[in-house]
N, C-alpha and C. Protein backbone atom coordinates (compact mmCIF):
# COMPACT_ATOMS: atom_id res chain seq x y z
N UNK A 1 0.83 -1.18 0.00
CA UNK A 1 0.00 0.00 0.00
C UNK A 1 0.87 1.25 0.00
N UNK A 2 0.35 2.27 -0.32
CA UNK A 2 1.21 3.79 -0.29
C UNK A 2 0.88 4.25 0.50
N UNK A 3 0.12 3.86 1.50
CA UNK A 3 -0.06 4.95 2.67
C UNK A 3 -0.54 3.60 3.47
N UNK A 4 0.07 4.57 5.23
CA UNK A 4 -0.60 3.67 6.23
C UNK A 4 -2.05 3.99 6.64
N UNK A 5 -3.41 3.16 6.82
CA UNK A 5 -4.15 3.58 7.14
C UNK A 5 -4.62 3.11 8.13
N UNK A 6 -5.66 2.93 9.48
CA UNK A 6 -6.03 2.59 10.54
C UNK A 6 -7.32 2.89 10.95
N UNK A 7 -8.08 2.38 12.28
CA UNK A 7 -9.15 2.17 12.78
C UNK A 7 -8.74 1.48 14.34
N UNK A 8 -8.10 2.70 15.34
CA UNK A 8 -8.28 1.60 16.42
C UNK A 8 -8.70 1.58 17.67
N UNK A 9 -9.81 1.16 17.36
CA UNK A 9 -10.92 1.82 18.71
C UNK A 9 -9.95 1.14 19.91
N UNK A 10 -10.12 1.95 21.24
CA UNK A 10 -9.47 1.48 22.29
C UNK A 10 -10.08 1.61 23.44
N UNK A 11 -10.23 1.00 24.69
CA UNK A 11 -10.50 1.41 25.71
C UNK A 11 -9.67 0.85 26.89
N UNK A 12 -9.67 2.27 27.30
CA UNK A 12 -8.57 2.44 28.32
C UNK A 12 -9.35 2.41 30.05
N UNK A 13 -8.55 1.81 30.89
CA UNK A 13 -8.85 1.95 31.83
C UNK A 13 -7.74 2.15 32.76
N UNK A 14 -8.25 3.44 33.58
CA UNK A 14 -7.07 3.72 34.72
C UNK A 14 -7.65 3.58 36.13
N UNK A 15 -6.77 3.33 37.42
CA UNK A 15 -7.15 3.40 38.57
C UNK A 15 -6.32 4.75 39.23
N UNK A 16 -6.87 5.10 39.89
CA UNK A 16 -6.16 5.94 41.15
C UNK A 16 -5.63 5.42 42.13
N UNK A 17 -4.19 5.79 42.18
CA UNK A 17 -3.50 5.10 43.10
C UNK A 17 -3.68 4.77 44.83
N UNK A 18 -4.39 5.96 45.06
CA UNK A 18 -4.59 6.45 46.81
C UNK A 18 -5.94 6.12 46.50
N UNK A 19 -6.51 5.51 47.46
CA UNK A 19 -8.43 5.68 47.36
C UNK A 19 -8.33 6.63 48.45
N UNK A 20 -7.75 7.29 48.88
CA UNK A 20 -7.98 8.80 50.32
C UNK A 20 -7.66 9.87 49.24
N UNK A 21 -7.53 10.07 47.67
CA UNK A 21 -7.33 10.60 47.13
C UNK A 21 -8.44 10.73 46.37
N UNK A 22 -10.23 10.56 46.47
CA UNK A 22 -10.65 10.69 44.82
C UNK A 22 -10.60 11.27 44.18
N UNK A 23 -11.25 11.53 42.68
CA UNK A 23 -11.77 12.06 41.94
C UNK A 23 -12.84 13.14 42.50
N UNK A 24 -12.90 14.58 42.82
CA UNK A 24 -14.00 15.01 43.23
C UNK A 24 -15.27 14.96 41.94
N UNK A 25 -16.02 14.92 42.39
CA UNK A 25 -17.03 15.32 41.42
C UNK A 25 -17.42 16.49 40.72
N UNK A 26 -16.94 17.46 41.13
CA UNK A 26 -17.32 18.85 40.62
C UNK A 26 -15.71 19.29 39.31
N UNK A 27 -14.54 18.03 39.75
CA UNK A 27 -13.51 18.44 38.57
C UNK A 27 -13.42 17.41 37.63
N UNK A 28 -14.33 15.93 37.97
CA UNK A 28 -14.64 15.15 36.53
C UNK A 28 -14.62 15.98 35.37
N UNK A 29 -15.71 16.77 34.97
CA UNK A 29 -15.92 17.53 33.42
C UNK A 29 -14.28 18.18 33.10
N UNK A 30 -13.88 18.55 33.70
CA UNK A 30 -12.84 19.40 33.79
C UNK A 30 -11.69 18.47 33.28
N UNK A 31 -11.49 17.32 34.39
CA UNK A 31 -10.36 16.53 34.25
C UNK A 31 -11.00 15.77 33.07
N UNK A 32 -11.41 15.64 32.05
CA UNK A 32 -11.83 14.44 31.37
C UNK A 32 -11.64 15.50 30.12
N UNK A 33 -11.98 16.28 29.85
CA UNK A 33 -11.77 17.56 29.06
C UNK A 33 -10.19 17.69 28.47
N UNK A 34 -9.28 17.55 29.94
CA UNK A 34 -8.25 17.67 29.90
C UNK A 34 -7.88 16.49 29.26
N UNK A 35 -8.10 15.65 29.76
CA UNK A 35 -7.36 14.13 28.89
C UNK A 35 -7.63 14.19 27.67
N UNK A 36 -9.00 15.10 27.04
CA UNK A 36 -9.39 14.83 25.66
C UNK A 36 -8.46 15.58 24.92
N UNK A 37 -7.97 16.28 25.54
CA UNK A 37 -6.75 17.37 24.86
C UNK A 37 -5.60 16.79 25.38
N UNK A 38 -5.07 16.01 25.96
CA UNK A 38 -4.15 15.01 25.80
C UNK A 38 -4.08 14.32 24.35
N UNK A 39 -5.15 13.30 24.55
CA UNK A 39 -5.23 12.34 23.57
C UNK A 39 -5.46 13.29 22.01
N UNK A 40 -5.85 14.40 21.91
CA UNK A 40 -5.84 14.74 20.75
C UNK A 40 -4.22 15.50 20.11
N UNK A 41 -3.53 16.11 21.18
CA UNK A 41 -2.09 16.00 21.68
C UNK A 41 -1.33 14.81 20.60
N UNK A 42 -1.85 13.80 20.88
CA UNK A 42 -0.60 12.12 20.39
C UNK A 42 -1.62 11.82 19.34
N UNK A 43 -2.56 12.75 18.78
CA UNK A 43 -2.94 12.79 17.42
C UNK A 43 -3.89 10.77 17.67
N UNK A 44 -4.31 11.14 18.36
CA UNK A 44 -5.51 10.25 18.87
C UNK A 44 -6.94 10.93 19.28
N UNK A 45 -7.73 10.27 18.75
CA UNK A 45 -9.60 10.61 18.45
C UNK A 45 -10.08 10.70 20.11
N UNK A 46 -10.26 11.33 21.08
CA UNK A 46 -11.41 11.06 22.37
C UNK A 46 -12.59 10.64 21.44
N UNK A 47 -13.49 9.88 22.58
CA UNK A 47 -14.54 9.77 21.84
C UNK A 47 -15.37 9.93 23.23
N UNK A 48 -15.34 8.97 23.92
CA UNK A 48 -16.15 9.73 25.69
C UNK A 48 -15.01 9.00 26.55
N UNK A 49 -14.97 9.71 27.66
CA UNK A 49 -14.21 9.64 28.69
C UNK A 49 -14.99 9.61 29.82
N UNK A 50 -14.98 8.74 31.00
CA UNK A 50 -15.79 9.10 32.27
C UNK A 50 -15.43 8.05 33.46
N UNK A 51 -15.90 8.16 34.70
CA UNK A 51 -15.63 7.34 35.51
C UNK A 51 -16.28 7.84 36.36
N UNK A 52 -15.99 7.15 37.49
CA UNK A 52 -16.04 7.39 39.15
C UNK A 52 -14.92 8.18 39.97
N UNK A 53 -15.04 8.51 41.39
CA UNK A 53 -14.21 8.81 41.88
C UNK A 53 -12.88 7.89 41.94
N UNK A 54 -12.75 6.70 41.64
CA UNK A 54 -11.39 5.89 41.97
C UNK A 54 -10.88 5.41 40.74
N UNK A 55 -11.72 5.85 39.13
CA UNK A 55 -11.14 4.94 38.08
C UNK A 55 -11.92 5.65 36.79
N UNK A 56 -11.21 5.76 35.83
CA UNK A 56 -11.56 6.71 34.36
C UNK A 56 -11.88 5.72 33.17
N UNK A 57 -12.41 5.62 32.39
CA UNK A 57 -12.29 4.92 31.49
C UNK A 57 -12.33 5.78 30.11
N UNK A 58 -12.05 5.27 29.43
CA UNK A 58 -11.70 6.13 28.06
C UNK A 58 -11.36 5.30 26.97
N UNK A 59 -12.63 5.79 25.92
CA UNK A 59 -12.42 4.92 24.53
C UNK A 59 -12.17 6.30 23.53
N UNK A 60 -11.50 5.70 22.98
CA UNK A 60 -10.98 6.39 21.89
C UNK A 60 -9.99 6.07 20.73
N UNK A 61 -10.20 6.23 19.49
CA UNK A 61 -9.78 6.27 18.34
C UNK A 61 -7.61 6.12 18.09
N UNK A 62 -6.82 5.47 18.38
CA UNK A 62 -5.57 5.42 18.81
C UNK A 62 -4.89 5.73 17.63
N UNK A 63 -3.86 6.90 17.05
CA UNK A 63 -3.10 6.67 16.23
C UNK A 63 -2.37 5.72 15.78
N UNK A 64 -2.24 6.00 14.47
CA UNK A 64 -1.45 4.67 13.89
C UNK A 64 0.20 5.31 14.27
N UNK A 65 0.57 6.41 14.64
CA UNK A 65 1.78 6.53 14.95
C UNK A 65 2.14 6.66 16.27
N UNK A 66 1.58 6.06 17.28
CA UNK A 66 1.84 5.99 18.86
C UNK A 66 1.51 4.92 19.00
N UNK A 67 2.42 3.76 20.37
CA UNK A 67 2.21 3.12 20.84
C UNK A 67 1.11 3.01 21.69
N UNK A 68 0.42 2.16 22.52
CA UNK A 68 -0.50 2.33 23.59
C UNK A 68 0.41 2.11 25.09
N UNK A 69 1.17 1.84 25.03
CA UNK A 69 1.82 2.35 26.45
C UNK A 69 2.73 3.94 26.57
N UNK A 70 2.77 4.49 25.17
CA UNK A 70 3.47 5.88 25.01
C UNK A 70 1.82 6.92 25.26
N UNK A 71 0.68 6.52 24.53
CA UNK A 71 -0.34 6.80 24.72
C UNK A 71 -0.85 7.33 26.18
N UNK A 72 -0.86 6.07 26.98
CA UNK A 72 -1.10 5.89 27.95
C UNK A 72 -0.35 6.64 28.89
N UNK A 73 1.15 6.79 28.82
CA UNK A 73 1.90 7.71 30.03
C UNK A 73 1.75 9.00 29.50
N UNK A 74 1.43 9.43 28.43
CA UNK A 74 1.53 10.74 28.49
C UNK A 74 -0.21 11.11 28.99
N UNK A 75 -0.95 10.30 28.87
CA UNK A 75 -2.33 10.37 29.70
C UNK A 75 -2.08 10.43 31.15
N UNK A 76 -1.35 9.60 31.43
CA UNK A 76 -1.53 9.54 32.82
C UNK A 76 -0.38 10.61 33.38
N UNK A 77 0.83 11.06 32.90
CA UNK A 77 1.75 11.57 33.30
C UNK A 77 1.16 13.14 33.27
N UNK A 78 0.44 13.60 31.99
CA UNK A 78 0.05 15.17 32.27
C UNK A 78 -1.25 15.44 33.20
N UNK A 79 -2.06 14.33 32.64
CA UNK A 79 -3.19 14.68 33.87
C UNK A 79 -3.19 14.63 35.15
N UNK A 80 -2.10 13.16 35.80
CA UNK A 80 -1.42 13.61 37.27
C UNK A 80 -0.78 15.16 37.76
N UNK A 81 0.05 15.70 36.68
CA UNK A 81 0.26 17.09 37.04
C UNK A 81 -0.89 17.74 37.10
N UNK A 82 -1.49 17.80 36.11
CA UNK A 82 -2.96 18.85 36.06
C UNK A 82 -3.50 18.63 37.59
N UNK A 83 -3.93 17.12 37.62
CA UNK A 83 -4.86 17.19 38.74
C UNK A 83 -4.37 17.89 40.43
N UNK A 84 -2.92 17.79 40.00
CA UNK A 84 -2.09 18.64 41.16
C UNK A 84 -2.46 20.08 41.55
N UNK A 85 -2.76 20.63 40.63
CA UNK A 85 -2.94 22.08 40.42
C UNK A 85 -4.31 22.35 40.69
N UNK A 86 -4.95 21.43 41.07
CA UNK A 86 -6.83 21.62 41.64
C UNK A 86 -6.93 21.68 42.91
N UNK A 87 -6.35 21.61 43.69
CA UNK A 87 -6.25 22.45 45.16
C UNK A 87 -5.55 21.26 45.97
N UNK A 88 -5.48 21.25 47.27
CA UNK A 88 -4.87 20.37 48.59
C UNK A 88 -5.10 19.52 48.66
N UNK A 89 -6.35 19.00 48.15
CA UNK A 89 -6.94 18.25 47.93
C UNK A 89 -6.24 16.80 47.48
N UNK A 90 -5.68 17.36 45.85
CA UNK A 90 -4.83 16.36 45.90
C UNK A 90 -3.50 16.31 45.18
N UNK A 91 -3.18 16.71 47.08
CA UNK A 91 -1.40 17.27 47.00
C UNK A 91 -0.32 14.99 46.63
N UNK A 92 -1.65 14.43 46.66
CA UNK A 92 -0.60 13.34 46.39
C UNK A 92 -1.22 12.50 45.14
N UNK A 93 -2.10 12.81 44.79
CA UNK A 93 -2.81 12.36 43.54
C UNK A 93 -1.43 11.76 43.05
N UNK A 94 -2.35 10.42 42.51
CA UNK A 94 -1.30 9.71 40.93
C UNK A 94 -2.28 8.21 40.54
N UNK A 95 -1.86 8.32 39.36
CA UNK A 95 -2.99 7.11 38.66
C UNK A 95 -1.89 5.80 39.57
N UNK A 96 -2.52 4.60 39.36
CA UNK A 96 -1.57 3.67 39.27
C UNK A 96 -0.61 3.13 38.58
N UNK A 97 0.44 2.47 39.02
CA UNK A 97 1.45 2.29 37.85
C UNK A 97 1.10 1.82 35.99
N UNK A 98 -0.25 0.54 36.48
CA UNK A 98 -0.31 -0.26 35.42
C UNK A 98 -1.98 0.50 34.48
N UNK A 99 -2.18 -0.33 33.57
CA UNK A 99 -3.80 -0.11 33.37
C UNK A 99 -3.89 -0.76 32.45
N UNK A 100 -5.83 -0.95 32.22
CA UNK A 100 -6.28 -2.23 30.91
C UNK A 100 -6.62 -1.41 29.75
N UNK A 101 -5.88 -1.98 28.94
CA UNK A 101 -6.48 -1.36 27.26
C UNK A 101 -6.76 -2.35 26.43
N UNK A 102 -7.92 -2.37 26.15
CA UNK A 102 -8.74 -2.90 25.41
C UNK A 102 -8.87 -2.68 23.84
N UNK A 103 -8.95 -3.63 22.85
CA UNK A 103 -9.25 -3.44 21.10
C UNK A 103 -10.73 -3.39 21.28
N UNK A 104 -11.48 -2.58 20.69
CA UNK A 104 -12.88 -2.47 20.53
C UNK A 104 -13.03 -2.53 19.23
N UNK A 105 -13.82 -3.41 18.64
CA UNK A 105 -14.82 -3.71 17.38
C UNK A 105 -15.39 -2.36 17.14
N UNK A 106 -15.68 -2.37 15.48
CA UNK A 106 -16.40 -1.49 15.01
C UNK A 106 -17.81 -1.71 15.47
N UNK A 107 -18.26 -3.10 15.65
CA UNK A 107 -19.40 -3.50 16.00
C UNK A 107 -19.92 -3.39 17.62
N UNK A 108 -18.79 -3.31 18.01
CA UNK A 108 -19.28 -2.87 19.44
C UNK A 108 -19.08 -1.30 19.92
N UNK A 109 -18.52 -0.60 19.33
CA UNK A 109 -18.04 0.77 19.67
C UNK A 109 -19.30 1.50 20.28
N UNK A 110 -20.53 1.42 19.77
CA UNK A 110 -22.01 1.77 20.78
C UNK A 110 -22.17 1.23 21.30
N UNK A 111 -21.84 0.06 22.12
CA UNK A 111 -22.38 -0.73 23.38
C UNK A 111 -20.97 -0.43 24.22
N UNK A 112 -19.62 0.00 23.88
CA UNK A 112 -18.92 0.21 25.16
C UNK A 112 -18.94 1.63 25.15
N UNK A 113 -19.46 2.86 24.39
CA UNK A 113 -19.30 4.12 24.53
C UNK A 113 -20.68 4.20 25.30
N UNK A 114 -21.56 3.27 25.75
CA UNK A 114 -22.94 3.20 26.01
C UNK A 114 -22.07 3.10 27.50
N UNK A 115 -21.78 1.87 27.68
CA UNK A 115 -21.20 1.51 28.74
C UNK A 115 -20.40 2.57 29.99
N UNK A 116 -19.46 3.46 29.13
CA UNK A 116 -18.56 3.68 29.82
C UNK A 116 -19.52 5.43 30.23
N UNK A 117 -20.70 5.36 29.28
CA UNK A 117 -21.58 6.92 29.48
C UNK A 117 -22.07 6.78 31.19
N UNK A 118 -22.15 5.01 31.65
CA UNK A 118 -23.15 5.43 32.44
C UNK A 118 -22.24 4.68 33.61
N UNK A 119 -20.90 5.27 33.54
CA UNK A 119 -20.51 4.38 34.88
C UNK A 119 -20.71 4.70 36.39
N UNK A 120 -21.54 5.84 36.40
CA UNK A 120 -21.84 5.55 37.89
C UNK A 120 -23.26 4.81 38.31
N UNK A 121 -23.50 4.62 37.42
CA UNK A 121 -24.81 3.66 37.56
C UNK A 121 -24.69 2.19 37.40
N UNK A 122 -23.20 1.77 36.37
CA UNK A 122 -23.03 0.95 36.51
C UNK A 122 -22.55 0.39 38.14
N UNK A 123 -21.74 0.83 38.86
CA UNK A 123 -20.83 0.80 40.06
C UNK A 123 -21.21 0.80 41.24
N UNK A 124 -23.26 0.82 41.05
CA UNK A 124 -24.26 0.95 42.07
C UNK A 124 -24.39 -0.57 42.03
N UNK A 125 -24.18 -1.76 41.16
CA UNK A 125 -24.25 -2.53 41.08
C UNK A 125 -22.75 -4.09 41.28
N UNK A 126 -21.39 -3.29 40.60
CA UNK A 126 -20.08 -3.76 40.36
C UNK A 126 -19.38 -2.68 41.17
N UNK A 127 -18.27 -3.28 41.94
CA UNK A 127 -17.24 -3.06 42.32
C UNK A 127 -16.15 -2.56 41.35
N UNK A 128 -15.18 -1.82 41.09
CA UNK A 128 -14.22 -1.68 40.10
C UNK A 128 -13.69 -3.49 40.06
N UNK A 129 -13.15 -3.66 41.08
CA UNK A 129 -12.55 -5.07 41.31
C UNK A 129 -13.03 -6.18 40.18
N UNK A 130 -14.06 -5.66 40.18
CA UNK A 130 -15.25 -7.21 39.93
C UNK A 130 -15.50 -6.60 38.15
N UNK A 131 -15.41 -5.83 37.60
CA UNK A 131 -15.32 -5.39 36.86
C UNK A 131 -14.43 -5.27 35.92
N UNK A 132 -13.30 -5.17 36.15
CA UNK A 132 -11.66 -5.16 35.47
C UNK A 132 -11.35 -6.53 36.01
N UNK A 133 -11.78 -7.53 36.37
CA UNK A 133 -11.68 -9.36 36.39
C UNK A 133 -12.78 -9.54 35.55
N UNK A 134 -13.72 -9.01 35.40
CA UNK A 134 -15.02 -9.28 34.20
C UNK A 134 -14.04 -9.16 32.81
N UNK A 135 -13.51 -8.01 32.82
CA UNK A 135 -12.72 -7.59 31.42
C UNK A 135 -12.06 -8.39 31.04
N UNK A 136 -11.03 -8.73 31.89
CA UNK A 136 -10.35 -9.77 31.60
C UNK A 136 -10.25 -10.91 31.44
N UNK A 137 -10.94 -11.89 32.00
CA UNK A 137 -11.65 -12.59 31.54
C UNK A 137 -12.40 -13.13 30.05
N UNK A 138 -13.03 -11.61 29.78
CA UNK A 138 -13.62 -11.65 29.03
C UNK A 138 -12.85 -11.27 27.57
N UNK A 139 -11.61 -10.96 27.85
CA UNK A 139 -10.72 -10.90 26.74
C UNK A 139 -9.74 -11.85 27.04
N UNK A 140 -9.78 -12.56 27.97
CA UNK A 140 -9.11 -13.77 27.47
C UNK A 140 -7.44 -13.60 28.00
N UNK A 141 -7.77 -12.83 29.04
CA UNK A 141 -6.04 -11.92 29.39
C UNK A 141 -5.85 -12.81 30.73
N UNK A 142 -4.52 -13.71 30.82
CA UNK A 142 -4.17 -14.20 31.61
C UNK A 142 -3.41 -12.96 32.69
N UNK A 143 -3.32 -13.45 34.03
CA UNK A 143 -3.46 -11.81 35.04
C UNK A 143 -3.04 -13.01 36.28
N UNK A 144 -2.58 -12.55 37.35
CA UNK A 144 -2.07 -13.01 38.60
C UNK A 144 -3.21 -11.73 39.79
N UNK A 145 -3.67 -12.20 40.51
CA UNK A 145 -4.44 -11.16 40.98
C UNK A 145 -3.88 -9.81 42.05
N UNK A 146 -2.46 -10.80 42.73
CA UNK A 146 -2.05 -10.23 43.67
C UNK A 146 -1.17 -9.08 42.81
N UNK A 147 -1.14 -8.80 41.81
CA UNK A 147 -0.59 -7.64 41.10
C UNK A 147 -1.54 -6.68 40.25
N UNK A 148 -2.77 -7.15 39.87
CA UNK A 148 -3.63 -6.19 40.14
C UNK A 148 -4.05 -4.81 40.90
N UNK A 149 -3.71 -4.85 42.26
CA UNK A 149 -4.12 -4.36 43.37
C UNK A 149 -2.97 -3.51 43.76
N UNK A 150 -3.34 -2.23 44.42
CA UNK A 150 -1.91 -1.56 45.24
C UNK A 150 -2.45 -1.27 46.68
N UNK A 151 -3.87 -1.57 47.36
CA UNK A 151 -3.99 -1.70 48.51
C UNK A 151 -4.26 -3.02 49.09
């Protein structure tokens, strides 16, 4: 071919390292905003971004010229600074070391952008825990549990 071309839906999932650290609710829009201007940054598509106080999820469109772990730290590396700069709050904020990224189907891209619209409603029901072992599982990703976890 003469040119490279691509399609690569992704979904990302991060944890917060401290749970005495959340996510407030009133800087979600804000912080999720920010990541979308990250990811458009490494010349990658946002498509929705959202979470809870302890964990973000984010699907989006991945360049064909970035890795997904180069992707991923510069997600997690600028928005840890950003989120520094939102008051005392959280003077120790930081994602966790690791996180799950997922290949999403063209065919599913409305049932996980559905998904990830309504995660605090999902989480009235699932634990993060129980949820990211659903994933995996369900993609077939061999995992040790005791490295999962940082509390």
């Amino acid at each position: 071919m003469a040119q490279s071309l691509s399609k690569l839906y992704i979904h990302l999932i991060y944890h917060v390292n401290y749970p005495f650290v959340p996510i407030l609710d009133k800087d979600k829009s804000d912080l999720y905003a920010y990541i979308g201007s990250i990811i458009k940054d490494n010349e990658s598509i946002p498509i929705i971004i959202n979470g809870t106080e302890d964990h973000i999820h984010i699907l989006c469109v991945m360049s064909k010229n970035i890795a997904l772990a180069k992707l991923t730290e510069e997600i997690k590396r600028h928005s840890s600074r950003w989120v520094k700069t939102r008051g005392t709050h959280y003077k120790q904020f930081a994602w966790q070391g690791g996180y799950a990224g997922f290949s999403v189907s063209q065919s599913l891209h409305d049932k996980t952008k559905g998904y990830i619209q309504n995660q605090e409603e999902h989480h009235k029901k699932m634990t993060f825990k129980e949820e990211l072992i659903a994933f995996l599982k369900e993609y077939g990703i061999d995992y040790d549990e005791r490295y999962l976890w940082t509390d």
